[in-house]
N, C-alpha and C. Protein backbone atom coordinates (compact mmCIF):
# COMPACT_ATOMS: atom_id res chain seq x y z
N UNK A 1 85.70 100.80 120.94
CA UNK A 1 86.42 100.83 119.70
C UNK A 1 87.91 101.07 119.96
N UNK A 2 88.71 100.53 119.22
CA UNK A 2 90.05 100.35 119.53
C UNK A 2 90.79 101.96 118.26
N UNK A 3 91.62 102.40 119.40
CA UNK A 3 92.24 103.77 118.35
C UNK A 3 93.28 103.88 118.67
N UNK A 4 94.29 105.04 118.20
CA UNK A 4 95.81 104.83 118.85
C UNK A 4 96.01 105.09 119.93
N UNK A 5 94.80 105.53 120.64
CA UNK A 5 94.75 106.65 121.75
C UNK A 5 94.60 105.58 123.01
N UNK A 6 93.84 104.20 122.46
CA UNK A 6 93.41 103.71 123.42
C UNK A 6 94.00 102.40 123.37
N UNK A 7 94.63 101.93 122.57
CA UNK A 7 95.19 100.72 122.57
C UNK A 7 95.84 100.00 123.60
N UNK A 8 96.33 101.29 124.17
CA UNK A 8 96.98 99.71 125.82
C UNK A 8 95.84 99.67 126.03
N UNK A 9 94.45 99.83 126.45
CA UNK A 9 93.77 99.52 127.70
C UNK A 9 92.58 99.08 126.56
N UNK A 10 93.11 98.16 126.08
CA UNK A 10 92.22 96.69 125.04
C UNK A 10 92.91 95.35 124.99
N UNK A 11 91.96 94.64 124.48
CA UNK A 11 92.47 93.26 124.82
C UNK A 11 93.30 93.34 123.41
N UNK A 12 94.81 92.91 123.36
CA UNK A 12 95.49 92.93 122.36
C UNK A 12 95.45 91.11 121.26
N UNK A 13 94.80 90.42 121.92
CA UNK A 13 94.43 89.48 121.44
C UNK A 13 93.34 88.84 120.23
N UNK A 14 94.12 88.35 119.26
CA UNK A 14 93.30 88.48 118.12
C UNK A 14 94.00 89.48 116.98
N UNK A 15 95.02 90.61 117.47
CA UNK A 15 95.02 91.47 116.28
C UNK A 15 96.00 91.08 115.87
N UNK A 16 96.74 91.65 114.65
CA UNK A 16 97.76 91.18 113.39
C UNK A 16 98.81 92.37 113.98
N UNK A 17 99.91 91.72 114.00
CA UNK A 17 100.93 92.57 114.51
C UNK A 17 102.51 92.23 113.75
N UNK A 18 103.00 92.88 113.90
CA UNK A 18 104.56 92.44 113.44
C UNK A 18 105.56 92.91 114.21
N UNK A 19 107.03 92.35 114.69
CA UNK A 19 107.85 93.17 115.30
C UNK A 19 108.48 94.44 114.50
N UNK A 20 108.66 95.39 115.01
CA UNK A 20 109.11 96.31 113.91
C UNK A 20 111.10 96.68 114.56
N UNK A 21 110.91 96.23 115.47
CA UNK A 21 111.98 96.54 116.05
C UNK A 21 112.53 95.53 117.46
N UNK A 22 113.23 95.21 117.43
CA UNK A 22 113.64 93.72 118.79
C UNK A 22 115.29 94.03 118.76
N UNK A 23 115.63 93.74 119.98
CA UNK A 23 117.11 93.38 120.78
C UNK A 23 117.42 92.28 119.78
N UNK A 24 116.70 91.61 119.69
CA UNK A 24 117.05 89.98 118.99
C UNK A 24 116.49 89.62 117.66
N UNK A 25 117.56 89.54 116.76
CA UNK A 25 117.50 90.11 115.49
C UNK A 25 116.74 88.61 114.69
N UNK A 26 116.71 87.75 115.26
CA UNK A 26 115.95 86.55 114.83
C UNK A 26 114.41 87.12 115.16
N UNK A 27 114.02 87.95 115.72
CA UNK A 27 112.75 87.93 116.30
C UNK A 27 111.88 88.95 115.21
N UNK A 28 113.08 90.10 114.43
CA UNK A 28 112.29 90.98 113.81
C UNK A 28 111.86 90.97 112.70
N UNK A 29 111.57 89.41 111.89
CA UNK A 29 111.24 89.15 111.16
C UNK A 29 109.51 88.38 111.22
N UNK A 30 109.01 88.53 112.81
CA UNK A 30 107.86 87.70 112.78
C UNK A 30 106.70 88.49 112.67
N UNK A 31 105.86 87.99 112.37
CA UNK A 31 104.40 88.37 112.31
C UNK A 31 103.23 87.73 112.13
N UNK A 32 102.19 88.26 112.70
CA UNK A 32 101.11 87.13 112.84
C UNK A 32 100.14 87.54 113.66
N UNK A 33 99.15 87.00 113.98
CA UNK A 33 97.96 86.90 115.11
C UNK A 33 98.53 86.73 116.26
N UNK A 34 98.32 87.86 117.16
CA UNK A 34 98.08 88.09 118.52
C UNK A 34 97.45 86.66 119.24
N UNK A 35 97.53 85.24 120.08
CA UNK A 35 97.00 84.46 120.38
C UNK A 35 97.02 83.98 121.59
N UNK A 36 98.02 84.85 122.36
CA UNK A 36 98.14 84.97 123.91
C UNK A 36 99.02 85.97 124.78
N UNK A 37 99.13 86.39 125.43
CA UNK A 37 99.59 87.62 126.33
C UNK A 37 99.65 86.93 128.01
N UNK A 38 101.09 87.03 128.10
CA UNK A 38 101.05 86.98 129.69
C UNK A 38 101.81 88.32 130.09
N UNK A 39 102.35 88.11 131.12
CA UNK A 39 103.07 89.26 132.16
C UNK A 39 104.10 89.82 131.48
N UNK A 40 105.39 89.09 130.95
CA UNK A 40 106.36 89.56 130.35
C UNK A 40 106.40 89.22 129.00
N UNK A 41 105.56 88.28 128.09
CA UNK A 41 105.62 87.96 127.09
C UNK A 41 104.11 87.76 126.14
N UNK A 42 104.45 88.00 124.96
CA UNK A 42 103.53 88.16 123.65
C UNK A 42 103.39 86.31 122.98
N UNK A 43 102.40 86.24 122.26
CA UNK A 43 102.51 84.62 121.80
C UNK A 43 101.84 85.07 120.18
N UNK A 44 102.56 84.95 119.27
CA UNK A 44 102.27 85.17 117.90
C UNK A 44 102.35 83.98 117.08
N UNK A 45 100.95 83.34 116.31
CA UNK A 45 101.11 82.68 114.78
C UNK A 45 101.90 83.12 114.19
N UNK A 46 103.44 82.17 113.90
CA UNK A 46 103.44 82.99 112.50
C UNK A 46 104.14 81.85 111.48
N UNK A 47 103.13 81.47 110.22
CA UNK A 47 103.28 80.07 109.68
C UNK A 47 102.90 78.88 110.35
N UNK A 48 101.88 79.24 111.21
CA UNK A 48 101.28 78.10 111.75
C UNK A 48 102.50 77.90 113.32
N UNK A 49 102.96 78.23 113.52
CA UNK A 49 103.98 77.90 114.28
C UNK A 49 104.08 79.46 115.51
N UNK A 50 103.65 79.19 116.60
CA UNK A 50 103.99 80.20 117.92
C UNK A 50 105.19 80.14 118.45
N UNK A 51 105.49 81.64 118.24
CA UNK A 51 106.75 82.86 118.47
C UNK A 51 106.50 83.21 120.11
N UNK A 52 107.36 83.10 120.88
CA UNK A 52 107.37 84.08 122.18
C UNK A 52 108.04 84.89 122.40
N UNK A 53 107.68 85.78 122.05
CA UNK A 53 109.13 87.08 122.44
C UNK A 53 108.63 88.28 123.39
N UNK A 54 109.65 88.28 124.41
CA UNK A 54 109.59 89.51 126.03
C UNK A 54 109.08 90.56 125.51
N UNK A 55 108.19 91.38 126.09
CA UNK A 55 107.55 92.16 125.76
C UNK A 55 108.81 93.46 125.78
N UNK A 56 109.46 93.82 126.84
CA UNK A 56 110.70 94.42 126.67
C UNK A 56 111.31 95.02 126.10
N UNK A 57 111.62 93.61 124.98
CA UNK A 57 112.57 93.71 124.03
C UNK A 57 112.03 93.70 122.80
N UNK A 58 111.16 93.97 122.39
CA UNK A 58 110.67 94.60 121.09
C UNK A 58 109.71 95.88 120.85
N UNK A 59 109.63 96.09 119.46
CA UNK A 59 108.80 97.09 119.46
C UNK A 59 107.33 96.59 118.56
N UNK A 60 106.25 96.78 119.04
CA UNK A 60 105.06 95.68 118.08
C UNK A 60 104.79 97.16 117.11
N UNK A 61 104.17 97.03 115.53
CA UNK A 61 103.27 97.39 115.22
C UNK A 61 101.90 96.95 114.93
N UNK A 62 101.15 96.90 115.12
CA UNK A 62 99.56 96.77 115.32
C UNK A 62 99.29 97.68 113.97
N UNK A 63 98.23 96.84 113.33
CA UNK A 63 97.64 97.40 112.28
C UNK A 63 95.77 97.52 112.46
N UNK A 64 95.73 98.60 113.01
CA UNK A 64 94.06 98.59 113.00
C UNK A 64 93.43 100.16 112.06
N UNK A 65 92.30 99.03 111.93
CA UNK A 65 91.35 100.07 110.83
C UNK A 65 92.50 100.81 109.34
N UNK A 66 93.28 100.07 109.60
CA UNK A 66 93.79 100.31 108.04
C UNK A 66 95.29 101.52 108.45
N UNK A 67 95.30 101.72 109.59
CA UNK A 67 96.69 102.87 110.04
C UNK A 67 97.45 101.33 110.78
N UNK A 68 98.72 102.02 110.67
CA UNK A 68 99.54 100.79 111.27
C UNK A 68 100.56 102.19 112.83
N UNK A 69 100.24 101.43 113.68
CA UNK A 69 100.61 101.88 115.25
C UNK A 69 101.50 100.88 115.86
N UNK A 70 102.53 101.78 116.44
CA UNK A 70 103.57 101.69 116.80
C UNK A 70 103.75 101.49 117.96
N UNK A 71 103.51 100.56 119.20
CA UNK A 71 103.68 100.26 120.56
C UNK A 71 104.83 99.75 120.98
N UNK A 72 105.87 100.11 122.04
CA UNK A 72 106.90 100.01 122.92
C UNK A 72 106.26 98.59 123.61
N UNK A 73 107.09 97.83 123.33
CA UNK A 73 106.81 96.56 124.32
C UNK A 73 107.09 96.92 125.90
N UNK A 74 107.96 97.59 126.21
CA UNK A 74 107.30 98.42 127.24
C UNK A 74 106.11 98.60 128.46
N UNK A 75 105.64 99.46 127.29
CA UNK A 75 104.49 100.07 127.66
C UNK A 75 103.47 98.82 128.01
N UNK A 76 103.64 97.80 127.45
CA UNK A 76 102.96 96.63 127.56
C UNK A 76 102.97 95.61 128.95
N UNK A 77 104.15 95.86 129.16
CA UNK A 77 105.19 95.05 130.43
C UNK A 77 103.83 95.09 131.67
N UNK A 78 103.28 94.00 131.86
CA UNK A 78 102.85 93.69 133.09
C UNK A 78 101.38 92.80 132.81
N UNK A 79 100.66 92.29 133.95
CA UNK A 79 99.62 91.47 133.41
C UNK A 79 98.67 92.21 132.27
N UNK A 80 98.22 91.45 131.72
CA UNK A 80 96.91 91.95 130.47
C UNK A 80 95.97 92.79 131.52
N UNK A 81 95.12 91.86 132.52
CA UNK A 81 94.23 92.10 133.29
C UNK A 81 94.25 93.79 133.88
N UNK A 82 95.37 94.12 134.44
CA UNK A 82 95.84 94.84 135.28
C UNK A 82 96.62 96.41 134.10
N UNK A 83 96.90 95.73 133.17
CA UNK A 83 96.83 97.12 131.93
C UNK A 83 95.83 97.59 131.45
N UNK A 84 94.64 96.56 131.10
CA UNK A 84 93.10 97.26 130.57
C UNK A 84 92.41 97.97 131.87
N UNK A 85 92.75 97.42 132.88
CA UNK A 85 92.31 98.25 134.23
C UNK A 85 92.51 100.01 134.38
N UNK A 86 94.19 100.40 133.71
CA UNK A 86 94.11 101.31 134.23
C UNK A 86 93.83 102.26 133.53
């Protein structure tokens, strides 16, 4: 089960997210479905149309079970595989 506690070390794919905060002020208006994750970057629906923005340089909120959580792109920075690992 996914909680605030445990959220890096889940597959972030699939969930509804929005930027809440980005370096790049075109970027903090997107939101959408989670639909791919690599090493340095996030891949978001949003209007039918995929967003890539550096994990880095924004801040995601994630909305699960009805609380909305606040993740450092950051904290995210490195393969998917190799974050649910640790």
């Amino acid at each position: 089960m996914r909680t605030a506690q445990n959220i890096l070390k889940h597959e972030l794919i699939g969930l509804r997210a929005n930027i809440a905060k980005s370096r790049n002020q075109m970027n903090s208006k997107i939101q959408g479905k989670i639909v791919d994750e690599t090493q340095h970057t996030i891949v978001l629906v949003d209007s039918g149309k995929e967003k890539r923005v550096f994990k880095k340089c924004v801040d995601l909120e994630i909305n699960i079970d009805g609380k909305n959580i606040l993740i450092s792109g950051k904290d995210l920075e490195g393969r998917p595989w190799d974050r649910i690992k640790k």
